[in-house]
N, C-alpha and C. Protein backbone atom coordinates (compact mmCIF):
# COMPACT_ATOMS: atom_id res chain seq x y z
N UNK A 1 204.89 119.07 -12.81
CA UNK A 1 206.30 119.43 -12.75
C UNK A 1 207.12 118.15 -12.61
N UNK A 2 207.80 117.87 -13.24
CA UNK A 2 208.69 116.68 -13.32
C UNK A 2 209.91 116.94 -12.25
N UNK A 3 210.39 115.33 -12.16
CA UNK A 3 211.55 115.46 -10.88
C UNK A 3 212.76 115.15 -12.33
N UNK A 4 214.08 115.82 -11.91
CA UNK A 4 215.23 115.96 -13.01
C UNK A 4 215.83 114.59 -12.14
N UNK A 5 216.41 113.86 -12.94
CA UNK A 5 217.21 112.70 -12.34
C UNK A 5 218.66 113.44 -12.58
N UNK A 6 219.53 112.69 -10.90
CA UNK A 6 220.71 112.84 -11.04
C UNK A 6 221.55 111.80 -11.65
N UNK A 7 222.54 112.60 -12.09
CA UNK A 7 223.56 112.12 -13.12
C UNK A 7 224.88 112.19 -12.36
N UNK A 8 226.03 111.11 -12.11
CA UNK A 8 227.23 111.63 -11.89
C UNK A 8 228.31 111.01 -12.96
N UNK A 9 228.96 110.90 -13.38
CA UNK A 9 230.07 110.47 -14.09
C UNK A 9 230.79 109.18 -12.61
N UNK A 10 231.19 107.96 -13.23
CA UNK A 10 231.89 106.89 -13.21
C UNK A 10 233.31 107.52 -12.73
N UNK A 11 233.86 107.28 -11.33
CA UNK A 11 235.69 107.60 -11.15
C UNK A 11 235.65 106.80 -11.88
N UNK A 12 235.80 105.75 -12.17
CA UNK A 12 236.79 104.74 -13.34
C UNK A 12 236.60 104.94 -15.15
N UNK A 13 235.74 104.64 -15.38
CA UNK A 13 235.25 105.32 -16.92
C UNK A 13 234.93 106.38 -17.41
N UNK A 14 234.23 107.30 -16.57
CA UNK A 14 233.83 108.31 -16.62
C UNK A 14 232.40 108.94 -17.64
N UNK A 15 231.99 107.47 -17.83
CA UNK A 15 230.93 107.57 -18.08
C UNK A 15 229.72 107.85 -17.51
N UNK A 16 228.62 108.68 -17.67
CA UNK A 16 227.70 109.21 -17.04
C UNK A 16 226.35 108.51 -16.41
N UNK A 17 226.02 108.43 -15.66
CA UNK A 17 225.05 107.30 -14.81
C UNK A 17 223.94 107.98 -13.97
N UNK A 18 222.81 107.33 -14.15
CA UNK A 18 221.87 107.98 -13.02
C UNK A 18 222.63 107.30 -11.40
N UNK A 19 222.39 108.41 -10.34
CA UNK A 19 223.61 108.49 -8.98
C UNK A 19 222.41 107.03 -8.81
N UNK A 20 221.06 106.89 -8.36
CA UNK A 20 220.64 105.79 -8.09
C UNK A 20 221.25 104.42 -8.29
N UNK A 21 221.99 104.22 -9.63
CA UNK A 21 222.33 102.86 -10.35
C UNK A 21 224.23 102.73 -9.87
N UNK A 22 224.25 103.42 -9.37
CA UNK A 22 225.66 103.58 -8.88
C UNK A 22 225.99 103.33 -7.50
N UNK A 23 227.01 102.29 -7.68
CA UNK A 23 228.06 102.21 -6.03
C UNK A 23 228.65 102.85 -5.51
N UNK A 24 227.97 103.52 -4.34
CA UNK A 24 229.06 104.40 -3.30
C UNK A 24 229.20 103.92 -2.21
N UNK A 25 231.01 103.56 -2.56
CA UNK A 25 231.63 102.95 -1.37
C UNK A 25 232.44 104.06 -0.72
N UNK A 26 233.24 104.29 -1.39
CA UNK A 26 234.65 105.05 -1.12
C UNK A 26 234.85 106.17 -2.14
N UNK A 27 234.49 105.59 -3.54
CA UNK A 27 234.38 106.45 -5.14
C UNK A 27 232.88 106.04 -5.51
N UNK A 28 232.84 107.01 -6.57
CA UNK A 28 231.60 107.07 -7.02
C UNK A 28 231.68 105.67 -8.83
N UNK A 29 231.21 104.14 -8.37
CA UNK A 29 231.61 103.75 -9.90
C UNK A 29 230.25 103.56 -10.41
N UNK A 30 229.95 102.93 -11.45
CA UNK A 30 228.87 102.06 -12.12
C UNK A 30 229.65 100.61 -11.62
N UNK A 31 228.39 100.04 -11.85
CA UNK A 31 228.10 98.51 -11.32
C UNK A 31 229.39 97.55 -12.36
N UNK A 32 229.52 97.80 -13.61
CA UNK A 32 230.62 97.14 -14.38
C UNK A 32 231.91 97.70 -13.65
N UNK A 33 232.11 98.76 -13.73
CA UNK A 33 233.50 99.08 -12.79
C UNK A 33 233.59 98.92 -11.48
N UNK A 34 232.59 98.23 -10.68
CA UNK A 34 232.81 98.35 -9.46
C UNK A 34 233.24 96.39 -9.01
N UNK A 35 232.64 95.42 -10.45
CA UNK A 35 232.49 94.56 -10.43
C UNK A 35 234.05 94.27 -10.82
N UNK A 36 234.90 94.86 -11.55
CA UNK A 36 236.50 94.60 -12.42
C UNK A 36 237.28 95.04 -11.30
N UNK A 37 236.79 96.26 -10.70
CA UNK A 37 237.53 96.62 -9.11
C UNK A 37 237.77 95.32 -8.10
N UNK A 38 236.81 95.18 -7.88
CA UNK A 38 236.76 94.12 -7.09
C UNK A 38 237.33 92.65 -7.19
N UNK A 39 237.38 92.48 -8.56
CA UNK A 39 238.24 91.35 -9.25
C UNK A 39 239.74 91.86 -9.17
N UNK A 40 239.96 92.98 -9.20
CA UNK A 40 241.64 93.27 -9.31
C UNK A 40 242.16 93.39 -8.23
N UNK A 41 240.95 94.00 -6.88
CA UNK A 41 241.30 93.59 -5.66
C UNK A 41 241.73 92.20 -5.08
N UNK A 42 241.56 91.40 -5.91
CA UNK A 42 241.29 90.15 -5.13
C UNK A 42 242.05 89.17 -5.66
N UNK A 43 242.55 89.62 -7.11
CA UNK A 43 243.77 89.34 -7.40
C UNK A 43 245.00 89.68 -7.05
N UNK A 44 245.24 90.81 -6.64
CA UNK A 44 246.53 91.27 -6.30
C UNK A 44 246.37 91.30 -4.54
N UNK A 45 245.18 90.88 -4.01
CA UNK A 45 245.79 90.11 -2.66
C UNK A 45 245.92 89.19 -2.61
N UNK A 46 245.48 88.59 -3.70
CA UNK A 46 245.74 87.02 -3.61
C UNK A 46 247.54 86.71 -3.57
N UNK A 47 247.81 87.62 -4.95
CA UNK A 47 249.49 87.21 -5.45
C UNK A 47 249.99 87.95 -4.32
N UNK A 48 249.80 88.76 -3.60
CA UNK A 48 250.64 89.45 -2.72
C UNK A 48 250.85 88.68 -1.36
N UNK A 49 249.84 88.28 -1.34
CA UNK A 49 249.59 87.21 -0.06
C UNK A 49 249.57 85.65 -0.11
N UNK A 50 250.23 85.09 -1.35
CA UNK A 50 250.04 83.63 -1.41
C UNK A 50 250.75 83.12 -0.85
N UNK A 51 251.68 83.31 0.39
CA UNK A 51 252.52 82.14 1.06
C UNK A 51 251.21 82.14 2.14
N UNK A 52 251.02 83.62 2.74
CA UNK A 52 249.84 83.50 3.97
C UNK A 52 248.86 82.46 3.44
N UNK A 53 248.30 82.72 2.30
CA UNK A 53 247.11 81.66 1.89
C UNK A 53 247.60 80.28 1.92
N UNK A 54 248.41 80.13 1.46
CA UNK A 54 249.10 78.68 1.49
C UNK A 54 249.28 77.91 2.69
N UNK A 55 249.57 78.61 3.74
CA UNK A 55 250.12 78.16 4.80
C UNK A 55 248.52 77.93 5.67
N UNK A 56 247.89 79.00 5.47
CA UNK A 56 246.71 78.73 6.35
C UNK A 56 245.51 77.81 5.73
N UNK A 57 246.01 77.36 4.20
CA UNK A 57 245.03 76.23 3.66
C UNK A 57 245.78 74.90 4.08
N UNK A 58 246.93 75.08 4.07
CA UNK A 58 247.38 74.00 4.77
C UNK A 58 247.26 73.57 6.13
N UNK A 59 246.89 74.51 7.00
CA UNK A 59 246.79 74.73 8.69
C UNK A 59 245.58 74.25 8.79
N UNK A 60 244.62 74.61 7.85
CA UNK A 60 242.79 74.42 7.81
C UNK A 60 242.49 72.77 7.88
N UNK A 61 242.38 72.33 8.69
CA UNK A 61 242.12 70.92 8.92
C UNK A 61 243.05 70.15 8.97
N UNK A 62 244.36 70.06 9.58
CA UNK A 62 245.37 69.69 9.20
C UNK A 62 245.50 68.61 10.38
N UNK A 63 245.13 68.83 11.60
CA UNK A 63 245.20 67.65 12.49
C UNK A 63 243.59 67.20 12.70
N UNK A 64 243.90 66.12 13.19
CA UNK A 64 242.64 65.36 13.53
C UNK A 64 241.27 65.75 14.19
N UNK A 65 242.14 66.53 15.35
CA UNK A 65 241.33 67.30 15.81
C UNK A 65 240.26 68.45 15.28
N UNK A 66 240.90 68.95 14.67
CA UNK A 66 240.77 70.30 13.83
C UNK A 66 239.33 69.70 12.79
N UNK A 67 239.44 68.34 12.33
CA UNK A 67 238.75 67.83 11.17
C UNK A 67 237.51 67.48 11.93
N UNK A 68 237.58 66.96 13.47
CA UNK A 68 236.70 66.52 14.26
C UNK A 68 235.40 67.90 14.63
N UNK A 69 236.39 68.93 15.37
CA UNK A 69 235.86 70.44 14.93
C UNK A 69 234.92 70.77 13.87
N UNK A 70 235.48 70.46 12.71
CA UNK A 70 234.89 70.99 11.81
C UNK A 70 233.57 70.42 11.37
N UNK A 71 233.68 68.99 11.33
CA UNK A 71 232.60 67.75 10.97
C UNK A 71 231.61 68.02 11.88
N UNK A 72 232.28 68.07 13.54
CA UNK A 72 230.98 68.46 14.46
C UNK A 72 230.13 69.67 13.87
N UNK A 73 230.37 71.20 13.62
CA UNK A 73 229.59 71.96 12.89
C UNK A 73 229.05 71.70 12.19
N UNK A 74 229.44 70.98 11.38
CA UNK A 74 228.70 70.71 9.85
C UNK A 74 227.40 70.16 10.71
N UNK A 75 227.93 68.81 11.01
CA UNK A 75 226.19 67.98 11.71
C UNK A 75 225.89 69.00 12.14
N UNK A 76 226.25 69.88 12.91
CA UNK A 76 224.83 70.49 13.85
C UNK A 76 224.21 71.59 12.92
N UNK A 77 225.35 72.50 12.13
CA UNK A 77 224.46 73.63 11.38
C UNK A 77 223.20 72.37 10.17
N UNK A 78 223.97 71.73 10.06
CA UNK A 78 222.69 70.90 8.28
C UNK A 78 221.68 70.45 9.30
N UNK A 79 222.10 69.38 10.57
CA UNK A 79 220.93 68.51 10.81
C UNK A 79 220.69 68.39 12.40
N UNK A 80 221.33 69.50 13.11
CA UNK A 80 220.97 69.74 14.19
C UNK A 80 221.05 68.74 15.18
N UNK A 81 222.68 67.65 14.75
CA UNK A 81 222.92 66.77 15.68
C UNK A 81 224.34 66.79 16.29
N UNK A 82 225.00 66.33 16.66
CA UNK A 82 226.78 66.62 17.08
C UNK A 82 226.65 65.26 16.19
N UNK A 83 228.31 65.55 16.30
CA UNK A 83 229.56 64.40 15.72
C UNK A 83 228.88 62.87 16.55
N UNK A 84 228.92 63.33 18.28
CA UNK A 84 229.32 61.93 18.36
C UNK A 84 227.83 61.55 18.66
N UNK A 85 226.42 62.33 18.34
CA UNK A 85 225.28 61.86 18.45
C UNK A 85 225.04 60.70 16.62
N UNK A 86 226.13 61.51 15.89
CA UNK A 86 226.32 60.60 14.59
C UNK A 86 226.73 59.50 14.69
N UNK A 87 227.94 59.44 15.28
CA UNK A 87 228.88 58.00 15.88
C UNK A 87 227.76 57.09 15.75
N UNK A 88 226.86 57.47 17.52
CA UNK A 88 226.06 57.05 18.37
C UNK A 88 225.03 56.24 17.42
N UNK A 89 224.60 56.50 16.14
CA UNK A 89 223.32 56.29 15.35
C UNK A 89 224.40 54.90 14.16
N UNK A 90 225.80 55.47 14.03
CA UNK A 90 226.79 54.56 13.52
C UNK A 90 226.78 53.22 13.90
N UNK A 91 226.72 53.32 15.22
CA UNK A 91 227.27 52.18 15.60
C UNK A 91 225.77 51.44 16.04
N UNK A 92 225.19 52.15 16.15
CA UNK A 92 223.33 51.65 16.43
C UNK A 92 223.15 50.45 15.21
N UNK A 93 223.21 51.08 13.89
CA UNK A 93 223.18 51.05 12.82
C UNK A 93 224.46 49.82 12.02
N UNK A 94 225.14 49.37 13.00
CA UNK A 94 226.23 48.61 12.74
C UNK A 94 227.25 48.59 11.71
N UNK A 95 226.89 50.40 11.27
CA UNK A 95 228.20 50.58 10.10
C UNK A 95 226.96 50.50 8.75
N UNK A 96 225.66 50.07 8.96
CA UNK A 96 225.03 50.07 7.31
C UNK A 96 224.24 50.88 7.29
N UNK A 97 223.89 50.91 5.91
CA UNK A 97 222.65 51.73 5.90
C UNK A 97 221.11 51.02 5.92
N UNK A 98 220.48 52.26 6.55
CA UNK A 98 219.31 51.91 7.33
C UNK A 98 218.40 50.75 6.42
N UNK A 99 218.48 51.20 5.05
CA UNK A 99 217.37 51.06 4.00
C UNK A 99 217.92 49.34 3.34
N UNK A 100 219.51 49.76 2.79
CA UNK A 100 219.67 48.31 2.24
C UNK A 100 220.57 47.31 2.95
N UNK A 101 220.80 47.80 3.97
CA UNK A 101 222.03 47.26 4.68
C UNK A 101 223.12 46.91 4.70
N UNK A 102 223.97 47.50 3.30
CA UNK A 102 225.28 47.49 3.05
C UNK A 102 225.98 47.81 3.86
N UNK A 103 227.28 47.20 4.60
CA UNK A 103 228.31 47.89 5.49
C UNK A 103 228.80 48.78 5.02
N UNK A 104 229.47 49.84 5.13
CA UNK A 104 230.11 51.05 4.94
C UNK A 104 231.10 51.64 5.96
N UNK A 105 232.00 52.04 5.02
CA UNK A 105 233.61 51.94 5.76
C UNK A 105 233.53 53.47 6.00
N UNK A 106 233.94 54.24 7.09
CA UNK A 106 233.60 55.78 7.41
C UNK A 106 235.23 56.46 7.39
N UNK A 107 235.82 55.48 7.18
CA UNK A 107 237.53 55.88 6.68
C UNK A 107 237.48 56.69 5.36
N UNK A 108 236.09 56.53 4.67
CA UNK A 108 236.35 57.16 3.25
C UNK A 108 236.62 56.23 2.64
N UNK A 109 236.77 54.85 2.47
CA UNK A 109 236.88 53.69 1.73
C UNK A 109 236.03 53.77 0.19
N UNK A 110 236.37 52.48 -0.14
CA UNK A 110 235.39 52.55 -1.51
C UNK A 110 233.74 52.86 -1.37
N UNK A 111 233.69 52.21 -0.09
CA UNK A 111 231.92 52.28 -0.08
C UNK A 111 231.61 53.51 0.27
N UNK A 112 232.40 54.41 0.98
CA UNK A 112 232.41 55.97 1.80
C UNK A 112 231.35 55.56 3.06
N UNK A 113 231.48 57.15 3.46
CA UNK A 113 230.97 57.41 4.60
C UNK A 113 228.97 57.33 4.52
N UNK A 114 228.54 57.20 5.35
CA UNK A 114 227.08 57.41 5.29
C UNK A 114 226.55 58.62 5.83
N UNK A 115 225.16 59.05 4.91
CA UNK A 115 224.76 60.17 5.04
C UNK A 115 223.41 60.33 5.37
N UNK A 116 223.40 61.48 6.41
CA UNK A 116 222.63 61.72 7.39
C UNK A 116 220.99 62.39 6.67
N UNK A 117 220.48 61.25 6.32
CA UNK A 117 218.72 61.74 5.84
C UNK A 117 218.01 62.34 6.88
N UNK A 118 217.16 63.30 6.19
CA UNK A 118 216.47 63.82 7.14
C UNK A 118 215.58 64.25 6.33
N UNK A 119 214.30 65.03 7.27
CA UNK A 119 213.26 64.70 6.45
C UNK A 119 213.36 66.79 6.17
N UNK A 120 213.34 67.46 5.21
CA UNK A 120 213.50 68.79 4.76
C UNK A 120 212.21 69.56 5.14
N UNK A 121 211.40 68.71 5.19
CA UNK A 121 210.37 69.87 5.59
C UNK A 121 210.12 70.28 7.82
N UNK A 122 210.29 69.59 8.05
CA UNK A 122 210.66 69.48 9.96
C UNK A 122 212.33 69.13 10.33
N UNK A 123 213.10 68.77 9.25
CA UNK A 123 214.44 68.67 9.96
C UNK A 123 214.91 67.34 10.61
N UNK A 124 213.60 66.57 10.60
CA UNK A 124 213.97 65.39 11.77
C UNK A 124 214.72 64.22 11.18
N UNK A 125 215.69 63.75 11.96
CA UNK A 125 216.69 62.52 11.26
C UNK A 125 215.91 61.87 11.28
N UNK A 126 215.90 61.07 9.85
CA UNK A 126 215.57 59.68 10.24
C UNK A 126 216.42 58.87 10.33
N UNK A 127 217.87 58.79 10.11
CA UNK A 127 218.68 57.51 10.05
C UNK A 127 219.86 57.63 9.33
N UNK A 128 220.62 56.97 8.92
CA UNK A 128 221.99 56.88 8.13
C UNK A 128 222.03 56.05 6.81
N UNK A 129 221.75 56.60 5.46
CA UNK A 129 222.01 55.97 4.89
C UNK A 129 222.57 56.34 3.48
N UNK A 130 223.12 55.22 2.85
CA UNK A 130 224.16 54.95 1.61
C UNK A 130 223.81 56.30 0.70
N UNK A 131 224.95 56.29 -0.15
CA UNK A 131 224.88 57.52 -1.03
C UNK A 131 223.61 57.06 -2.06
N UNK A 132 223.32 55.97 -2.32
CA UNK A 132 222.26 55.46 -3.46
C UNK A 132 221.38 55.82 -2.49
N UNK A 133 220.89 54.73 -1.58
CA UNK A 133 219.31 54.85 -1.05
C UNK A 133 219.26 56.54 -0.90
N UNK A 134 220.36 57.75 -0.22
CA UNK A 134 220.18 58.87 -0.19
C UNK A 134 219.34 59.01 -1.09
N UNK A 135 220.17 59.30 -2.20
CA UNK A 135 219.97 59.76 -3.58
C UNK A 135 218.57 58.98 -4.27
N UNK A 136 218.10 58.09 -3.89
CA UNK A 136 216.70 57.64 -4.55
C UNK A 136 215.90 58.39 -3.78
N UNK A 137 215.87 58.15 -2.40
CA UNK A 137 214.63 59.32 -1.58
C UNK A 137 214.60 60.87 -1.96
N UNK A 138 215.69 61.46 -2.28
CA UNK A 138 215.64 62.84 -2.78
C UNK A 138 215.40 62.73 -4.19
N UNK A 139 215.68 61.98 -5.20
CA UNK A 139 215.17 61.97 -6.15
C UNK A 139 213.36 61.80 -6.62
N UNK A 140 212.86 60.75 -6.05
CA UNK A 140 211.59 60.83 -5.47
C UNK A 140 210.81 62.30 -4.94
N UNK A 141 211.68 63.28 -4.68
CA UNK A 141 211.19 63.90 -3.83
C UNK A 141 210.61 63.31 -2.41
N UNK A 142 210.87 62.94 -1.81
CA UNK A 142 210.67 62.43 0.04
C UNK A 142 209.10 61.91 -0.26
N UNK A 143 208.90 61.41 -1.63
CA UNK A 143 207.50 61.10 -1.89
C UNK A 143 206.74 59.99 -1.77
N UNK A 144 206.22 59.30 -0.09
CA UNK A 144 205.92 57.81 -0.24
C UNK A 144 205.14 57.46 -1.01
N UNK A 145 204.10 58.04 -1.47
CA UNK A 145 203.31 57.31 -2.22
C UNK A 145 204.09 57.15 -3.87
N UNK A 146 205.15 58.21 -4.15
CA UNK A 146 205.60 57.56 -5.74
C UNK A 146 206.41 56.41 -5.16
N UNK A 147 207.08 56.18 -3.70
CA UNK A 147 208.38 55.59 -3.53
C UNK A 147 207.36 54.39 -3.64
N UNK A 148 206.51 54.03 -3.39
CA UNK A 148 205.43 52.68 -2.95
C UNK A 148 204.97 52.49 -4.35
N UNK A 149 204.33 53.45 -5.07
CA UNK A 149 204.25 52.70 -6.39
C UNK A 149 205.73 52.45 -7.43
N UNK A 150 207.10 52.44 -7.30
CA UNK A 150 207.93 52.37 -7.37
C UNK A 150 208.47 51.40 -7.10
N UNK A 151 207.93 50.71 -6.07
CA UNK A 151 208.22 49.29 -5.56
C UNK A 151 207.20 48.07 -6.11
N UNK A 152 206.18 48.85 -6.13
CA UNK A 152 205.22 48.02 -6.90
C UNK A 152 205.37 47.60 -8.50
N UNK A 153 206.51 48.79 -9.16
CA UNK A 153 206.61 48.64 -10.09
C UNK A 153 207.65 47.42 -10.71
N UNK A 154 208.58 47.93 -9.80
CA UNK A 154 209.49 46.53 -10.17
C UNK A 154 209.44 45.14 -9.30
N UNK A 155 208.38 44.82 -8.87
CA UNK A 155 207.87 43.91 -8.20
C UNK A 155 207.52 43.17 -9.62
């Protein structure tokens, strides 16, 4: 004996759908109408509400403080350190990076800020360094033995 699948018709199109493949929020839609809903929602709060948005993208980091706030989270949710345990490794570090020892200006200057390596598989910092040396160790994949024949190579 077979099971009959249910069918309801789409509020928005009114096209017919097994009830399984369908969003019930509030109305009964299919997944394309529930996806254009949601876009028209979000347009017309947007235009209805763009001074509020404006004002509170402008409010969003707007004093020093606020930016200090925010930077502290960041370190701790990515690498499980505070702001001023970063400073602390800054100034250890005398402003360079660990690997080539370029100074680096944390104003955001030409050289930018330095970035906090760590190792992805345990989390653990190792140190502060330049957007290049970053970017060669993750490119490598965190891989000493290619990073060592790598050195050997252009030796």
């Amino acid at each position: 004996m077979g099971t009959a699948t249910k069918e309801r018709a789409c509020d928005r199109c009114q096209r017919s759908f097994e009830v399984s493949v369908m969003n019930r929020s509030l109305s009964w839609r299919c997944s394309e109408c529930q996806v254009a809903h949601k876009a028209e929602y979000h347009r017309r709060y947007n235009q209805d509400n763009a001074e509020k948005i404006a004002r509170q993208r402008a409010e969003y980091g707007a004093t020093p403080e606020a930016q200090r706030v925010r930077r502290d989270r960041s370190f701790v949710v990515n690498y499980g350190i505070t702001l001023e345990e970063y400073e602390q490794r800054l100034l250890k570090q005398e402003f360079r990076c660990l690997l080539c020892g370029r100074e680096h200006d944390e104003g955001g200057g030409r050289t930018g800020r330095l970035h906090v390596d760590h190792n992805h598989e345990t989390g653990e910092v190792r140190g502060l360094l330049c957007a290049r040396c970053n970017r060669t160790i993750g490119l490598a994949d965190e891989d000493p033995d290619l990073l060592e024949r790598m050195a050997s190579y252009v030796r």
